[in-house]
PDB file of N, CA and C in Angstrom:
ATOM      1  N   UNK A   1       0.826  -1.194   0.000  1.00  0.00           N
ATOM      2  CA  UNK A   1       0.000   0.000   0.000  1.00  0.00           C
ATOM      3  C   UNK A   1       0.870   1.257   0.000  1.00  0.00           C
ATOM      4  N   UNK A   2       2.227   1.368   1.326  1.00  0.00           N
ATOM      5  CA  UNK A   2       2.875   2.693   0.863  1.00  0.00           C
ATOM      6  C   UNK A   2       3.404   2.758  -0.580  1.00  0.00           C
ATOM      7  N   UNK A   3       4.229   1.236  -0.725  1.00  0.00           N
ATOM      8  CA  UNK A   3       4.368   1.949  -2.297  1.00  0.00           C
ATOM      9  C   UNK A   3       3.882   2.353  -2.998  1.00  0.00           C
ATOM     10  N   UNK A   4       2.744   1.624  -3.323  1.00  0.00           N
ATOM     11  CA  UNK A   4       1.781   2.211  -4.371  1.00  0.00           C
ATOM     12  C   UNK A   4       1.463   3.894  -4.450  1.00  0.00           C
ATOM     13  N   UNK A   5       1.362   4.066  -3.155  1.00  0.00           N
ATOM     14  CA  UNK A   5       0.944   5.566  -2.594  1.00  0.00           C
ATOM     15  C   UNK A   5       2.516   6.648  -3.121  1.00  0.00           C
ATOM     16  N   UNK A   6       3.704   5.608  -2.546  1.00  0.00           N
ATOM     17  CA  UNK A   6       5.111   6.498  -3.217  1.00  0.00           C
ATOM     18  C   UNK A   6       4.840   6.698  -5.026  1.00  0.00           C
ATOM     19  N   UNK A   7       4.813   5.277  -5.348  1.00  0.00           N
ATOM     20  CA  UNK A   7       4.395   5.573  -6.660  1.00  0.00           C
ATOM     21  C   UNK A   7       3.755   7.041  -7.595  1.00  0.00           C
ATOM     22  N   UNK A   8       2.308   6.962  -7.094  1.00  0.00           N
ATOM     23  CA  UNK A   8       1.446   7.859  -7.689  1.00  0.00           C
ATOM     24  C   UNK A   8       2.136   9.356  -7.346  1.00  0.00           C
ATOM     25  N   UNK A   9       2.583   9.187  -5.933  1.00  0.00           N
ATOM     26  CA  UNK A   9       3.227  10.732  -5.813  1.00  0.00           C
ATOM     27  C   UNK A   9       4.021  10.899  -6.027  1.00  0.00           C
ATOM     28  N   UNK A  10       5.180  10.019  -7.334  1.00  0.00           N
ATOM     29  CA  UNK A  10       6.167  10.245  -7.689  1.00  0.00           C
ATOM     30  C   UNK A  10       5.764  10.762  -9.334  1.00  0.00           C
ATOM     31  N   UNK A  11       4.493  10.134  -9.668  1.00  0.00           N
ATOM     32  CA  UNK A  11       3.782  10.291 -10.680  1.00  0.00           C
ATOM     33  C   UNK A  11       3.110  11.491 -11.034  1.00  0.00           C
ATOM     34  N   UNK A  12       2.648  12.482  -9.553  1.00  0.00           N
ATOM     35  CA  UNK A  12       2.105  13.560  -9.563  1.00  0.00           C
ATOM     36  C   UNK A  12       3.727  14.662  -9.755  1.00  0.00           C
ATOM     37  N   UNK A  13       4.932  14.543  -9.105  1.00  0.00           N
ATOM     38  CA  UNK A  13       5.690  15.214  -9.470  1.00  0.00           C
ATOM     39  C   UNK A  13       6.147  15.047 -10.616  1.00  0.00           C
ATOM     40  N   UNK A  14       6.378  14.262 -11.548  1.00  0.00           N
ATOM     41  CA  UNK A  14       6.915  14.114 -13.207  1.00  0.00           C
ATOM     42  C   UNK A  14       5.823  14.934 -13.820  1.00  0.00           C
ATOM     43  N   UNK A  15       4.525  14.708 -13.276  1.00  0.00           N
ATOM     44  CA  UNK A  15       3.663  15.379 -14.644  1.00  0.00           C
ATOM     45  C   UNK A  15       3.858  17.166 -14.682  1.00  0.00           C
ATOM     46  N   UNK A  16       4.623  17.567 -13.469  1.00  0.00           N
ATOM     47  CA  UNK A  16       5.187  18.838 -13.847  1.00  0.00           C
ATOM     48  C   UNK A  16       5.822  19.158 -14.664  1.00  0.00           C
ATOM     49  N   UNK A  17       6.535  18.116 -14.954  1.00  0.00           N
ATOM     50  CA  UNK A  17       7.711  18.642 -15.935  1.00  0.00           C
ATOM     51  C   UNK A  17       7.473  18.800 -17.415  1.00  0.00           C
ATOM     52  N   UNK A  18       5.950  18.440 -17.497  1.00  0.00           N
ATOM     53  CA  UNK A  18       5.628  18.068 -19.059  1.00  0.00           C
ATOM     54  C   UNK A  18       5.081  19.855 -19.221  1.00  0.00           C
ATOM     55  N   UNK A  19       5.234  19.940 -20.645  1.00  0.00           N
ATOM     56  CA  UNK A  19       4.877  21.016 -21.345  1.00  0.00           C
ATOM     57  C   UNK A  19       3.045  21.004 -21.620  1.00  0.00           C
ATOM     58  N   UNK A  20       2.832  20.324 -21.780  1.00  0.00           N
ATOM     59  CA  UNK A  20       1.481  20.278 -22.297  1.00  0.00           C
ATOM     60  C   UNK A  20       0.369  18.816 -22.278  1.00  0.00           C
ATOM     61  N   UNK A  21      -1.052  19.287 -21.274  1.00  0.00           N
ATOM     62  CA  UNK A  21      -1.370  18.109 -20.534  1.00  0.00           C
ATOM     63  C   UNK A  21      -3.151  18.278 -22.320  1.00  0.00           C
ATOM     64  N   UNK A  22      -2.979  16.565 -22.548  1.00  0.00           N
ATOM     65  CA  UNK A  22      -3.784  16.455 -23.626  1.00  0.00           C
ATOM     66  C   UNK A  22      -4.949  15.278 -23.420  1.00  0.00           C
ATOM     67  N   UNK A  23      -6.654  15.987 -23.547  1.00  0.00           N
ATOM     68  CA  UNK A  23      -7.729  15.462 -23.349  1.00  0.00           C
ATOM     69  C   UNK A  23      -8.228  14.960 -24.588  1.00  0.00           C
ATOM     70  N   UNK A  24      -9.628  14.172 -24.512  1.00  0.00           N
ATOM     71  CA  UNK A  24     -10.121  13.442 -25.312  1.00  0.00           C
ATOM     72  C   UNK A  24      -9.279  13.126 -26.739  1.00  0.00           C
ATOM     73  N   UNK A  25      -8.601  12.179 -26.229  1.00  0.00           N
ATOM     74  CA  UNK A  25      -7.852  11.229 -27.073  1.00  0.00           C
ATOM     75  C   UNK A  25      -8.889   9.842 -27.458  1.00  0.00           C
ATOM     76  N   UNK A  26      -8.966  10.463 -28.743  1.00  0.00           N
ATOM     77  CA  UNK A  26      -9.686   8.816 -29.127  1.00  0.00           C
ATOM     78  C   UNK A  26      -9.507   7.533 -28.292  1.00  0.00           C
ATOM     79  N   UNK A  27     -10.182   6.394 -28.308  1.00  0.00           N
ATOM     80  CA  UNK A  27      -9.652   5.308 -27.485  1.00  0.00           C
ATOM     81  C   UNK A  27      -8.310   4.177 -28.533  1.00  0.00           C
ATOM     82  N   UNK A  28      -8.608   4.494 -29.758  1.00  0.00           N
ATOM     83  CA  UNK A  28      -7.786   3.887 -30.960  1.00  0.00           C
ATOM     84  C   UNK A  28      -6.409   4.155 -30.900  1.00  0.00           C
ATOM     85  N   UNK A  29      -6.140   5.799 -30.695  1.00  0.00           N
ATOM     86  CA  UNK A  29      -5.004   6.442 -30.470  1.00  0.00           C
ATOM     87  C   UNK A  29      -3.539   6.258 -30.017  1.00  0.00           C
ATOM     88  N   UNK A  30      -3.064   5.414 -30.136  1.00  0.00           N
ATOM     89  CA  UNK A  30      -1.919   5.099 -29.457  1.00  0.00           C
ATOM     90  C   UNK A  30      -0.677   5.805 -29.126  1.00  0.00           C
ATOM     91  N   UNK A  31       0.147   5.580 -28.299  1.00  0.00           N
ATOM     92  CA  UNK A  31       1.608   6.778 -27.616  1.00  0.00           C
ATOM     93  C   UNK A  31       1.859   6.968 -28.372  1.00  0.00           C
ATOM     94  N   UNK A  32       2.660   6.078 -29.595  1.00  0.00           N
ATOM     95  CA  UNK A  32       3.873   6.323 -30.887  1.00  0.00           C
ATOM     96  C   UNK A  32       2.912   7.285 -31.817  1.00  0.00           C
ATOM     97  N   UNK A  33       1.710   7.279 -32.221  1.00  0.00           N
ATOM     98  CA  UNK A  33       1.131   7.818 -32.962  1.00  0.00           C
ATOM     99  C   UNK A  33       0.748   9.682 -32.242  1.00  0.00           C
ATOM    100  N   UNK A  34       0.457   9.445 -31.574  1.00  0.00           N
ATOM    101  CA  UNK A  34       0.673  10.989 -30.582  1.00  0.00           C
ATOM    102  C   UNK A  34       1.754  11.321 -30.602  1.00  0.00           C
ATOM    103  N   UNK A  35       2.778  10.817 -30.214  1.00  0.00           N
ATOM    104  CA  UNK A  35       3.992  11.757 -30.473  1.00  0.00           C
ATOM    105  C   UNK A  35       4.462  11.553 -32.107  1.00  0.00           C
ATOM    106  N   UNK A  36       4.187  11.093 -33.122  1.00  0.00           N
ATOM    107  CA  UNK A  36       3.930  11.175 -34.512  1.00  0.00           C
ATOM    108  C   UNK A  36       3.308  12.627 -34.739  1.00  0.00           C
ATOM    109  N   UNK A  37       2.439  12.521 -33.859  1.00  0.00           N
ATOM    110  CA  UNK A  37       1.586  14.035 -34.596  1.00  0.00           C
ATOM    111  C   UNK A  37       1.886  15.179 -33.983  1.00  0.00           C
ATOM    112  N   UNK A  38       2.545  14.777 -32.434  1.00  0.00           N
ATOM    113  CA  UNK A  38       3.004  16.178 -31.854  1.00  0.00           C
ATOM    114  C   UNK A  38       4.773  16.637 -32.822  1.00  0.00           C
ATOM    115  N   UNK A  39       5.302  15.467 -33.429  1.00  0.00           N
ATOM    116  CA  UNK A  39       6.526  15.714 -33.588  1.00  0.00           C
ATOM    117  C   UNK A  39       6.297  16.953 -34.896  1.00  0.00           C
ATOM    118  N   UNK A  40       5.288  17.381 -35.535  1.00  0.00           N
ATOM    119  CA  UNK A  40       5.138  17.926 -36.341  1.00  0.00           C
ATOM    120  C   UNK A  40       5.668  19.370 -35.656  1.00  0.00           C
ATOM    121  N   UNK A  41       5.355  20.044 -34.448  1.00  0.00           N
ATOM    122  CA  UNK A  41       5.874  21.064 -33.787  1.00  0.00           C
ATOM    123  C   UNK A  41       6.852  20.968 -33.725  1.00  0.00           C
ATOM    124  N   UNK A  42       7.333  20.105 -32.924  1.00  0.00           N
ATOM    125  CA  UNK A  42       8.941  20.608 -32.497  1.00  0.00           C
ATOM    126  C   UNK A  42       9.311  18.593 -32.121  1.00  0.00           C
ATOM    127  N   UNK A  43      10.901  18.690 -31.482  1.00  0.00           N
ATOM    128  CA  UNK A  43      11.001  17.648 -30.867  1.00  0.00           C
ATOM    129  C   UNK A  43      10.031  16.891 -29.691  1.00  0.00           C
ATOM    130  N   UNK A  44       9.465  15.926 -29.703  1.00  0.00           N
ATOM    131  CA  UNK A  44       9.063  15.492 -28.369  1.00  0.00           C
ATOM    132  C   UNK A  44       9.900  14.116 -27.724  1.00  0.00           C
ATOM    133  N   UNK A  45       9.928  15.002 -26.563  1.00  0.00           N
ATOM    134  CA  UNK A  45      11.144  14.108 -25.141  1.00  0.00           C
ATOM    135  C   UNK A  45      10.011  12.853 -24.815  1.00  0.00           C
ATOM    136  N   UNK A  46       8.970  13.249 -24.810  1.00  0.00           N
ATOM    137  CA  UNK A  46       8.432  11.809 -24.100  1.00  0.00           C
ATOM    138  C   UNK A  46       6.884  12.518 -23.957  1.00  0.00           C
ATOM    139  N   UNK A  47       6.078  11.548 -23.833  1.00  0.00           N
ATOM    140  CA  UNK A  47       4.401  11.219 -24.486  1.00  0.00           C
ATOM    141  C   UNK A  47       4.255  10.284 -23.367  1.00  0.00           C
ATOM    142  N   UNK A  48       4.051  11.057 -22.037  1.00  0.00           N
ATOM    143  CA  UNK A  48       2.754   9.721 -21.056  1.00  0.00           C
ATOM    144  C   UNK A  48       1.559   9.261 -21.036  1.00  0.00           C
ATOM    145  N   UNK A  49       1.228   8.110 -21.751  1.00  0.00           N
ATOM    146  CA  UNK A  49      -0.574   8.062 -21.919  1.00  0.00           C
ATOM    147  C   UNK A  49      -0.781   7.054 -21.226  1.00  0.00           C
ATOM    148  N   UNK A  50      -1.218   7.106 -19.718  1.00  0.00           N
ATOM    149  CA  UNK A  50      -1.224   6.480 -18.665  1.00  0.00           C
ATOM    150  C   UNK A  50      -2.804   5.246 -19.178  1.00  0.00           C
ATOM    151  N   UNK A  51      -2.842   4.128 -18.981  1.00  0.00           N
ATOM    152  CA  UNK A  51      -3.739   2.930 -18.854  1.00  0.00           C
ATOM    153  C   UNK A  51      -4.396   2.878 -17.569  1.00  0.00           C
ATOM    154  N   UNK A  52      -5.521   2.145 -17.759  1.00  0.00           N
ATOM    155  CA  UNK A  52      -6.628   1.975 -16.766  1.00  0.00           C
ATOM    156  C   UNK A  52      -5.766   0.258 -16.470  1.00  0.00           C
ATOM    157  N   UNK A  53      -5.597  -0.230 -15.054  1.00  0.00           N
ATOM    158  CA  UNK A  53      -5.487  -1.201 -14.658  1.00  0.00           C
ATOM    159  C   UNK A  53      -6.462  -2.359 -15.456  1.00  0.00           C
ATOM    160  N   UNK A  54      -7.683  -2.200 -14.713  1.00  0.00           N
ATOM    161  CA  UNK A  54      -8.755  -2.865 -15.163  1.00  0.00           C
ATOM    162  C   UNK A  54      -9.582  -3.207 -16.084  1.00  0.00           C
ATOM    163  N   UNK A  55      -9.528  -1.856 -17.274  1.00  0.00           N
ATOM    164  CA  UNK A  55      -9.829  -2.076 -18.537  1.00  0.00           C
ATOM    165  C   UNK A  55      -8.393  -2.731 -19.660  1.00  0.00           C
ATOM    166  N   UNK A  56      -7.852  -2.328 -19.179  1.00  0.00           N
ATOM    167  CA  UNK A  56      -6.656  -2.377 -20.100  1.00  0.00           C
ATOM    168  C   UNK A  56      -6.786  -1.348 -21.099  1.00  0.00           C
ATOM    169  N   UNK A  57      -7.477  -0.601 -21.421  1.00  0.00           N
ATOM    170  CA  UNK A  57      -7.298   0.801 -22.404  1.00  0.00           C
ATOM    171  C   UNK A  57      -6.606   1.927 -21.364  1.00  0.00           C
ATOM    172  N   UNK A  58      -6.450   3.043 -22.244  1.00  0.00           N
ATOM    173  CA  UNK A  58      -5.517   3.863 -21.986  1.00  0.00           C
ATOM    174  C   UNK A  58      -6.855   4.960 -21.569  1.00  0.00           C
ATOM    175  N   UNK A  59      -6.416   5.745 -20.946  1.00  0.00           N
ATOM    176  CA  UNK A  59      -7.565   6.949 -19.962  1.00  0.00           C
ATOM    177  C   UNK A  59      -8.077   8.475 -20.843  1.00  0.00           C
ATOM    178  N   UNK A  60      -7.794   8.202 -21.870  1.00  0.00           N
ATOM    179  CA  UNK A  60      -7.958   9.134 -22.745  1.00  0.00           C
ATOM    180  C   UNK A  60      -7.686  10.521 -22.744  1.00  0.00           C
ATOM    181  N   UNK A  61      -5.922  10.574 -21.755  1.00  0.00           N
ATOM    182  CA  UNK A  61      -5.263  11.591 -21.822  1.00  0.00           C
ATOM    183  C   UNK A  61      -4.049  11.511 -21.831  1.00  0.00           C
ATOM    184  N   UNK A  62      -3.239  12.509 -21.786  1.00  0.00           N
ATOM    185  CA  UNK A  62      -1.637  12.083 -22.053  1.00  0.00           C
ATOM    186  C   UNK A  62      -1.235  13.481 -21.321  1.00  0.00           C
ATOM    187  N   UNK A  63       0.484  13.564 -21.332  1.00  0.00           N
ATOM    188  CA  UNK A  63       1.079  14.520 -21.051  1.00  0.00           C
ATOM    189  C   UNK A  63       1.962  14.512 -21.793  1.00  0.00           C
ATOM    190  N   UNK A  64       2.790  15.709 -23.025  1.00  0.00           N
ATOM    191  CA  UNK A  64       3.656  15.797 -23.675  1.00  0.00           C
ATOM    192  C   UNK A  64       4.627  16.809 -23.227  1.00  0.00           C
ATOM    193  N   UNK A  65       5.901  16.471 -23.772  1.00  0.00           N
ATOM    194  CA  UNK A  65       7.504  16.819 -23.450  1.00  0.00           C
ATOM    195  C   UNK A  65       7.870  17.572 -24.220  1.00  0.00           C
ATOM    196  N   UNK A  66       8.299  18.589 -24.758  1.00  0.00           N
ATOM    197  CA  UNK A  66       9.039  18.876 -25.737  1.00  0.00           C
ATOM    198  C   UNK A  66       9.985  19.622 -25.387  1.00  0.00           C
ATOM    199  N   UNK A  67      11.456  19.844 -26.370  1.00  0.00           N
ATOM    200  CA  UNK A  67      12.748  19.820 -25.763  1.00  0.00           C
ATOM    201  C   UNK A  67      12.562  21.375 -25.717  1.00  0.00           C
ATOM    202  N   UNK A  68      12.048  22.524 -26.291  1.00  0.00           N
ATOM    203  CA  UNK A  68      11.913  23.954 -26.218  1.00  0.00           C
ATOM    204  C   UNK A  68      10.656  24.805 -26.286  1.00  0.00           C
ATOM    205  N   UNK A  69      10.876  25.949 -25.599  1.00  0.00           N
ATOM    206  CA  UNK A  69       9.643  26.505 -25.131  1.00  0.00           C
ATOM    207  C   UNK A  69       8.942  26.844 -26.614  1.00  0.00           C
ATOM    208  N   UNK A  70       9.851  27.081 -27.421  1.00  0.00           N
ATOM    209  CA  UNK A  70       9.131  27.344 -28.774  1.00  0.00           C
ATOM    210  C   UNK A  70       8.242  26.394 -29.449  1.00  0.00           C
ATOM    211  N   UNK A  71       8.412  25.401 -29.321  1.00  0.00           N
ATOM    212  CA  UNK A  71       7.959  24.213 -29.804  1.00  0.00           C
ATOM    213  C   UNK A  71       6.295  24.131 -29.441  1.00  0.00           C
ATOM    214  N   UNK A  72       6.122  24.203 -27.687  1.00  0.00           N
ATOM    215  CA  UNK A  72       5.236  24.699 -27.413  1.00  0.00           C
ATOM    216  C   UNK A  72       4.330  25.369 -27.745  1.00  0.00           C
ATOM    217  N   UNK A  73       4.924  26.909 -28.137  1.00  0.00           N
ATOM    218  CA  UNK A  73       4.168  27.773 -28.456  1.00  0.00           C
ATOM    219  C   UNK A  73       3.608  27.032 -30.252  1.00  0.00           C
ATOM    220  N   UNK A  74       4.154  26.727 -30.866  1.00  0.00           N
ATOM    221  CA  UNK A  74       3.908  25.999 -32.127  1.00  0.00           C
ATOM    222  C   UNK A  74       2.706  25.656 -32.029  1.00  0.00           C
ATOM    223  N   UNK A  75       2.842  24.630 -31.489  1.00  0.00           N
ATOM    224  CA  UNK A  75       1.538  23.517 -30.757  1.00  0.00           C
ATOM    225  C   UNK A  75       0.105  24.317 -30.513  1.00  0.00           C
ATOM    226  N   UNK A  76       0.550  25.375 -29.537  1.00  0.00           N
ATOM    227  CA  UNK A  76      -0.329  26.291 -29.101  1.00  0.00           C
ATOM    228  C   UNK A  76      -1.220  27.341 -29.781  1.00  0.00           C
ATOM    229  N   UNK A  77      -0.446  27.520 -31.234  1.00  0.00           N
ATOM    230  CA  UNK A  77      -0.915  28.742 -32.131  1.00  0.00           C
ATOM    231  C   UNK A  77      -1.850  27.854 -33.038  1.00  0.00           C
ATOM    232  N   UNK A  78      -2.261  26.736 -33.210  1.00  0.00           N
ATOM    233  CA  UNK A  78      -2.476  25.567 -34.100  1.00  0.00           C
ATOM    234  C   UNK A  78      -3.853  26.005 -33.127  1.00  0.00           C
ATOM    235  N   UNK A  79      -5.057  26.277 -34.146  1.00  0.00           N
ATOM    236  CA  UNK A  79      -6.455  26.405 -33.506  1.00  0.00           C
ATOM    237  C   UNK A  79      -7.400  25.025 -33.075  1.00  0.00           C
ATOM    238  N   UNK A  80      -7.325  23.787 -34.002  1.00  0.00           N
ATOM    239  CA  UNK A  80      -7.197  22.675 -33.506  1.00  0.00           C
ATOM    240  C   UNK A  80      -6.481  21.581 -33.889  1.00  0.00           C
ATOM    241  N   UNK A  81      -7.101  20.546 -32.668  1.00  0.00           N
ATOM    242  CA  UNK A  81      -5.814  19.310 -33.194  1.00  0.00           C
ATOM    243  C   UNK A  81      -6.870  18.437 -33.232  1.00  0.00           C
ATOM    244  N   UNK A  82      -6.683  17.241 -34.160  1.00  0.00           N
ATOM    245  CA  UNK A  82      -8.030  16.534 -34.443  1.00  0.00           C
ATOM    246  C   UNK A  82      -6.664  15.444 -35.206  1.00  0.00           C
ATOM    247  N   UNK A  83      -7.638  14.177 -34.393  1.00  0.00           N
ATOM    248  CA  UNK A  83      -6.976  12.843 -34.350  1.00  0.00           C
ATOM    249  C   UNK A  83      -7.981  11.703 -34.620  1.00  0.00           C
ATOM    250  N   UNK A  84      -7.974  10.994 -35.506  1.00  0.00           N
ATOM    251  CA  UNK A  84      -9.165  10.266 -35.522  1.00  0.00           C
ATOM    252  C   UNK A  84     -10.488  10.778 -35.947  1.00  0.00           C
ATOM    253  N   UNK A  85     -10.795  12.126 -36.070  1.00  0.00           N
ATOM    254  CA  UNK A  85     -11.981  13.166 -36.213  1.00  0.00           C
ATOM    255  C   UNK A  85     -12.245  13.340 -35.283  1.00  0.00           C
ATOM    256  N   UNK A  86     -11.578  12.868 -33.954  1.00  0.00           N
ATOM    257  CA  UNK A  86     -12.046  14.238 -32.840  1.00  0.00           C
ATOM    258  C   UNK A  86     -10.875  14.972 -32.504  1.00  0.00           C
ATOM    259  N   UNK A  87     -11.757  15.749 -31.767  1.00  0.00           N
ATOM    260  CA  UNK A  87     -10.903  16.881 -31.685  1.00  0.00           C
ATOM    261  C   UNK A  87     -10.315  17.079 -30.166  1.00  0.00           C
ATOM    262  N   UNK A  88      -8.903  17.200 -29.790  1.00  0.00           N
ATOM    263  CA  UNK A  88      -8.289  17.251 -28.384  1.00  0.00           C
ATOM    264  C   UNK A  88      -8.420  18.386 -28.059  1.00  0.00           C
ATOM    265  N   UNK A  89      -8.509  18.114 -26.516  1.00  0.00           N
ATOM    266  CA  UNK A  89      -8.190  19.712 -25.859  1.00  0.00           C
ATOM    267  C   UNK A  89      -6.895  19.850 -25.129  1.00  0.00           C
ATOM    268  N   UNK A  90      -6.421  20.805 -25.333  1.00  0.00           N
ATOM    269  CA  UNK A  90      -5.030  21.158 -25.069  1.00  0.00           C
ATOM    270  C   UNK A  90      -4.774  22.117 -23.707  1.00  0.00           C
ATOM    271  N   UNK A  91      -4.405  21.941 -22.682  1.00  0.00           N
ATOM    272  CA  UNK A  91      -3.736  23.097 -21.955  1.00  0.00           C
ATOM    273  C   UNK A  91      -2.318  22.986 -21.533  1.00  0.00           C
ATOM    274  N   UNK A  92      -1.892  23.964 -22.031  1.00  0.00           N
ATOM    275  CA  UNK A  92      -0.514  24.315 -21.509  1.00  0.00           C
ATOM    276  C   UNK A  92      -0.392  23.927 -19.560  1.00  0.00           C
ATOM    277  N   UNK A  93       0.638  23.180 -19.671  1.00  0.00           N
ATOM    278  CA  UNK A  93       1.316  23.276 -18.228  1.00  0.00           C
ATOM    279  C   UNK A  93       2.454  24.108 -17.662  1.00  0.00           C
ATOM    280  N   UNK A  94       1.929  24.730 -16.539  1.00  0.00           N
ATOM    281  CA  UNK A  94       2.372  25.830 -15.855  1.00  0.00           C
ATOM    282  C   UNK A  94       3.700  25.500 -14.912  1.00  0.00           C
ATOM    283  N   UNK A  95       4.685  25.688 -15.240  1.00  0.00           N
ATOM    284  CA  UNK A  95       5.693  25.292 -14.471  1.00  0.00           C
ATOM    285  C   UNK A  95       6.463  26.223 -13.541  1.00  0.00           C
ATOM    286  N   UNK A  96       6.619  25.669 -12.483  1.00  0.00           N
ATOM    287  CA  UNK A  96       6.905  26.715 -10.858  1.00  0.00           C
ATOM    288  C   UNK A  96       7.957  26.077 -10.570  1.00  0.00           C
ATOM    289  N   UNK A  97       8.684  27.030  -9.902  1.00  0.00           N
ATOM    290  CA  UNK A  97       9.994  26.265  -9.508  1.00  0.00           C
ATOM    291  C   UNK A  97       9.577  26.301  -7.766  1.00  0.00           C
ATOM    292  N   UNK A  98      10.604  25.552  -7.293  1.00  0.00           N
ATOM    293  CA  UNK A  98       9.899  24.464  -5.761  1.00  0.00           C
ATOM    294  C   UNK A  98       9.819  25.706  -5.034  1.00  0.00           C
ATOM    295  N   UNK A  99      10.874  27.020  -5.041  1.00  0.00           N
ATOM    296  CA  UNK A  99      10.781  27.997  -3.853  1.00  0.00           C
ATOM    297  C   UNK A  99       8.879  28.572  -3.840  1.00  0.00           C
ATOM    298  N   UNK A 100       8.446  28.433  -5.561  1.00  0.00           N
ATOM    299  CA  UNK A 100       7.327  29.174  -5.609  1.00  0.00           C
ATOM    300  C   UNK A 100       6.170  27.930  -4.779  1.00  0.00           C
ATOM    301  N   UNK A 101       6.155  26.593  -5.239  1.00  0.00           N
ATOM    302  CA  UNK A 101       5.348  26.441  -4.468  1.00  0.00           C
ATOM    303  C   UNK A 101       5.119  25.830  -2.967  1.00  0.00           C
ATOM    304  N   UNK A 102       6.676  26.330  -2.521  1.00  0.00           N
ATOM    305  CA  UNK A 102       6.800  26.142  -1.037  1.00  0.00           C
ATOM    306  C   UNK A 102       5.996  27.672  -0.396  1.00  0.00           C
ATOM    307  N   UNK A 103       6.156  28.651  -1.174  1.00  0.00           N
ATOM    308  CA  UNK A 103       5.780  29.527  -0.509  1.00  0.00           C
ATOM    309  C   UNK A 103       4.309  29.668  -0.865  1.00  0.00           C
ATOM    310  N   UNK A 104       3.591  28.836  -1.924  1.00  0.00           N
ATOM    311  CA  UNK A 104       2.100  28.941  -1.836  1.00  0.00           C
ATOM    312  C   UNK A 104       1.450  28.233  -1.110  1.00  0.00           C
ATOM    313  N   UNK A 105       1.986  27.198  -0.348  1.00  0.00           N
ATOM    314  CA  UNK A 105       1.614  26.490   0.360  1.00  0.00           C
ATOM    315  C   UNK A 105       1.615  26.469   2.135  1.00  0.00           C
ATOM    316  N   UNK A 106       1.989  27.677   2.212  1.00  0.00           N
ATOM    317  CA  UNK A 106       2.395  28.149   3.580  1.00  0.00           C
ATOM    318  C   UNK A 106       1.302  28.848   3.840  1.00  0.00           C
TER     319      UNK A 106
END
């Protein structure tokens, strides 16, 4: 049980580091093919599309990496992204460095 618990909260700190957190992902959709379509922006470092234990499908979101802030913005100026014929929703992830959110948390 603690591990599991170390786990996930080792899981909640990595997803900081990602550039950009991505919703309604088809269920067809697969990692290699997402970062296929994000690589069109810029480089991508790494594509987490976390699985359901119990179903065995994937949760129909991801978190993407990319090696520069520009790349990002790429991604970002693109009005939509449509995979399969639907269409994802995109938000940028906000990144704080630890002094900021030691002191929001006080």
């Amino acid at each position: 049980m603690a591990a599991a618990n170390a786990v996930r909260a080792a899981g909640r700190r990595t997803r900081r580091l990602f550039d950009i957190f991505v919703a309604e992902i088809p269920w067809t959709v697969s990692s290699k093919e997402l970062k296929e379509y994000f690589s069109q922006f810029g480089s991508v470092q790494r594509c987490q599309l976390p699985f359901d234990r119990d179903t065995g499908f994937h949760r129909r979101y991801c978190w993407i990496k990319f090696s520069a802030p520009e790349e990002v913005q790429n991604v970002l100026q693109k009005d939509s992204h449509i995979l399969e014929g639907s269409k994802l929703a995109l938000q940028q992830q906000i990144r704080r460095r630890r002094s900021q959110r030691k002191s929001q948390s006080e």
